[in-house]
Each structure stands twice: as structure tokens, then as C-alpha cells.
Protein backbone atom coordinates (compact mmCIF):
# COMPACT_ATOMS: atom_id res chain seq x y z
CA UNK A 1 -53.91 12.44 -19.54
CA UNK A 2 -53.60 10.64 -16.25
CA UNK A 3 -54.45 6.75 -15.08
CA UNK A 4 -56.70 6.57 -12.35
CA UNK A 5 -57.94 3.36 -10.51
CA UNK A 6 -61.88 3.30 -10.44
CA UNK A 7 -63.88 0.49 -7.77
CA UNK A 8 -67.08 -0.20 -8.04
CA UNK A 9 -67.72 -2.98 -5.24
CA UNK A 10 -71.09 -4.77 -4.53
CA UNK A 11 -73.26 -4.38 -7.87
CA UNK A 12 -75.78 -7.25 -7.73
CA UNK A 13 -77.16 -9.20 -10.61
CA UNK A 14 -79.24 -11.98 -10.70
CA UNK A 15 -78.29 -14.70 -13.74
CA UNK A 16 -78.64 -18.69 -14.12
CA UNK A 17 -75.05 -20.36 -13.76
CA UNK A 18 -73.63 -23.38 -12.11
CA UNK A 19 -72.41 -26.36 -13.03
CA UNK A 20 -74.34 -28.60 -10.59
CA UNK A 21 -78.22 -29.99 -11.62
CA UNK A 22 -80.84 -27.49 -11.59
CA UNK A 23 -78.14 -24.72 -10.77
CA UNK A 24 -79.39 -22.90 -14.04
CA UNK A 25 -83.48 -23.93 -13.79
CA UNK A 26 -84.35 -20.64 -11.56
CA UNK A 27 -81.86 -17.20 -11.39
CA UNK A 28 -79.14 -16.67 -8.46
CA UNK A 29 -77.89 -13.90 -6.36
CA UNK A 30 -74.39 -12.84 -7.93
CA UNK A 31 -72.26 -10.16 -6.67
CA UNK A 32 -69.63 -8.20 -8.46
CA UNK A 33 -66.84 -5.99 -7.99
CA UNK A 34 -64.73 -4.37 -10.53
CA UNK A 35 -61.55 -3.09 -9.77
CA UNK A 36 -60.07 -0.95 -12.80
CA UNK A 37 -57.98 1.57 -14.24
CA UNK A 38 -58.84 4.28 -16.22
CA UNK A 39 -57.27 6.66 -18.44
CA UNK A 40 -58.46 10.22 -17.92
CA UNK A 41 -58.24 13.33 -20.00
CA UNK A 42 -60.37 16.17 -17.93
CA UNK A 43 -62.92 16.75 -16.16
CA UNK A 44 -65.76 15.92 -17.84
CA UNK A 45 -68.29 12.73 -18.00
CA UNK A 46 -66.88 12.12 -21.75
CA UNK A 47 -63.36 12.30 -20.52
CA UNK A 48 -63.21 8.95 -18.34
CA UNK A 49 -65.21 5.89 -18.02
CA UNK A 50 -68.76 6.32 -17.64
CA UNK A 51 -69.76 4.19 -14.27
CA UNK A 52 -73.49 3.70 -15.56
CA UNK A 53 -72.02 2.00 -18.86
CA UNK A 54 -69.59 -0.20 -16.73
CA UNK A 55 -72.29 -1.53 -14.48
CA UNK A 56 -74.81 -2.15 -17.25
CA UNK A 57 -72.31 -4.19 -19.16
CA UNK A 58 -71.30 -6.49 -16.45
CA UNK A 59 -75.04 -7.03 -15.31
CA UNK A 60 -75.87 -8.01 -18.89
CA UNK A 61 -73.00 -11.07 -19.01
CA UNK A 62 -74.55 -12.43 -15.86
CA UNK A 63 -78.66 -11.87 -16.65
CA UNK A 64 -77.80 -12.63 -20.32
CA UNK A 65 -75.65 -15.30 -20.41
CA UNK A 66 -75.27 -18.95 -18.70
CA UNK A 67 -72.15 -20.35 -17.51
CA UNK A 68 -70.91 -23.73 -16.00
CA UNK A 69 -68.59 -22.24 -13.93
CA UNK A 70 -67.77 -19.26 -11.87
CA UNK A 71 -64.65 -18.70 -13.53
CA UNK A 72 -66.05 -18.34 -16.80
CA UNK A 73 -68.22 -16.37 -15.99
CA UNK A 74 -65.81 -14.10 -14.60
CA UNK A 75 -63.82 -13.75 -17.54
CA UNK A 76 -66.81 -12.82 -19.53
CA UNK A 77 -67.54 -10.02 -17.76
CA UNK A 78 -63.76 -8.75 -17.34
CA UNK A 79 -64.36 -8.96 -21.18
CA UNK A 80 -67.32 -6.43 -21.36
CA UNK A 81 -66.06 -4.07 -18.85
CA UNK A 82 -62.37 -4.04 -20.69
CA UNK A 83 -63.87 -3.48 -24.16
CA UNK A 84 -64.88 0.07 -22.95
CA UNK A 85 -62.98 3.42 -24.17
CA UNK A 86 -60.78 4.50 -21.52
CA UNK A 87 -60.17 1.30 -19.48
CA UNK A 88 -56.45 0.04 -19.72
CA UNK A 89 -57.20 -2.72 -17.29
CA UNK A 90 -59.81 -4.65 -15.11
CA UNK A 91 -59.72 -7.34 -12.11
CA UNK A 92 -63.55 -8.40 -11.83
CA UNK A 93 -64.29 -10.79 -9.12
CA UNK A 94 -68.12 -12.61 -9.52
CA UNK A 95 -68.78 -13.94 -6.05
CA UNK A 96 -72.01 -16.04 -5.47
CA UNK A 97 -73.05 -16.23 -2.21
CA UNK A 98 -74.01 -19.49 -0.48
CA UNK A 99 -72.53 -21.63 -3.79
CA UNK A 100 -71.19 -23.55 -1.15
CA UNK A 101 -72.83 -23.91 2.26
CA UNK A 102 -72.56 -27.98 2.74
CA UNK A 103 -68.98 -26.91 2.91
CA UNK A 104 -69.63 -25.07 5.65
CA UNK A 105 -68.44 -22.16 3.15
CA UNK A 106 -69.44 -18.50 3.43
CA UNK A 107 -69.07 -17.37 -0.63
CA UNK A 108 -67.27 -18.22 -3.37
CA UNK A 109 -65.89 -15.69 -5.98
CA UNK A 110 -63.74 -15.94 -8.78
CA UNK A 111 -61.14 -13.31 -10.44
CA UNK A 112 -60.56 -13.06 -13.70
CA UNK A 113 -58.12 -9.87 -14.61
CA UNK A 114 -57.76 -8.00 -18.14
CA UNK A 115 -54.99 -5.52 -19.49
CA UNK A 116 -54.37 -3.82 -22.15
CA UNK A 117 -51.17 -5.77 -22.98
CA UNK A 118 -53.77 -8.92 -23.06
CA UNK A 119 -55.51 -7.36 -26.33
């Protein structure tokens, strides 16, 4: 069996969070990318972590559920993604783009990181 470090960057999702008013009334742009290791053992589909799984678990905490904040948010979905077989560890960062333009701010994101030594 080997480790291998798996990156799947820009998967969009659309979900209502923010702690501001009327942040949650209508759904919002979020973009994810999740940074993880994997332990492999051949080479076969059933041998690693399935990508399709991956990306329909963290889509589902951000359609699904509704956060106040980014970070939480973030955490959530470094949850999902780290309950799958195979993954030893995750760093998911949830960035939502123009969160903060009156700050004359491109994007915001937020990391939240999972290991196996954190179960």
C-alpha cells in the first residue's frame, strides 16, 4: 500500500451561508478545493478514493447545509470528505468569491484541515 496526495481544485457549489442579513435568503457561488492524501492498494477504482464520491460529498455540505461563517463551513466539509475509506488526511479550503468587495477584496476562503490522528 502506498500514500498518495490527490487535488481536486475548483469544484463549484452553490449553498446559502453568511453571517451578514439576507446572506442566506437566495444561494451563493462557493468554490472548493480539496487537497488530500490517500492510501492506495492497486490499481483499481476500488483500491483508492473514488473522485466522484469526494466531490459529491463536499457539494452536499454546502447545497445542504447553512452556515454563519466560512470557517464552519469549511470544517464541515473537511468532515465529509475525511469520513471516506482510504483518506488519511484532508486540507479543504471553501472560498466565496466577492464575500468581500466593499473591502476592495478579491475572495475570501477559509481552511479547515483533517488527519487521521484528529479521529
Amino acid at each position: 500500500m502506498s500514500t498518495v496526495r490527490i487535488l481536486l481544485t475548483g469544484i463549484g457549489a452553490e449553498g446559502r451561508h453568511g453571517a451578514s442579513p439576507g446572506e442566506r435568503d437566495a444561494p451563493q457561488p462557493f468554490v472548493l478545493d480539496l487537497d488530500l492524501f490517500v492510501d492506495v492498494d492497486g490499481d483499481t477504482l476500488e483500491a483508492t478514493a473514488d473522485y466522484r464520491d469526494l466531490v459529491r460529498a463536499a457539494r452536499s455540505v454546502v447545497e445542504q447545509g447553512s452556515f454563519a461563517l466560512l470557517e464552519s463551513l469549511a470544517e464541515a466539509v473537511a468532515d465529509a470528505v475525511a469520513a471516506h475509506d482510504r483518506v488519511t488526511s484532508v486540507v479543504v479550503t471553501v472560498r466565496k468569491p466577492g464575500a468581500a468587495r466593499r473591502l476592495e477584496v478579491a475572495d475570501v476562503a477559509a481552511q479547515a484541515v483533517r488527519a487521521e490522528a484528529e479521529e
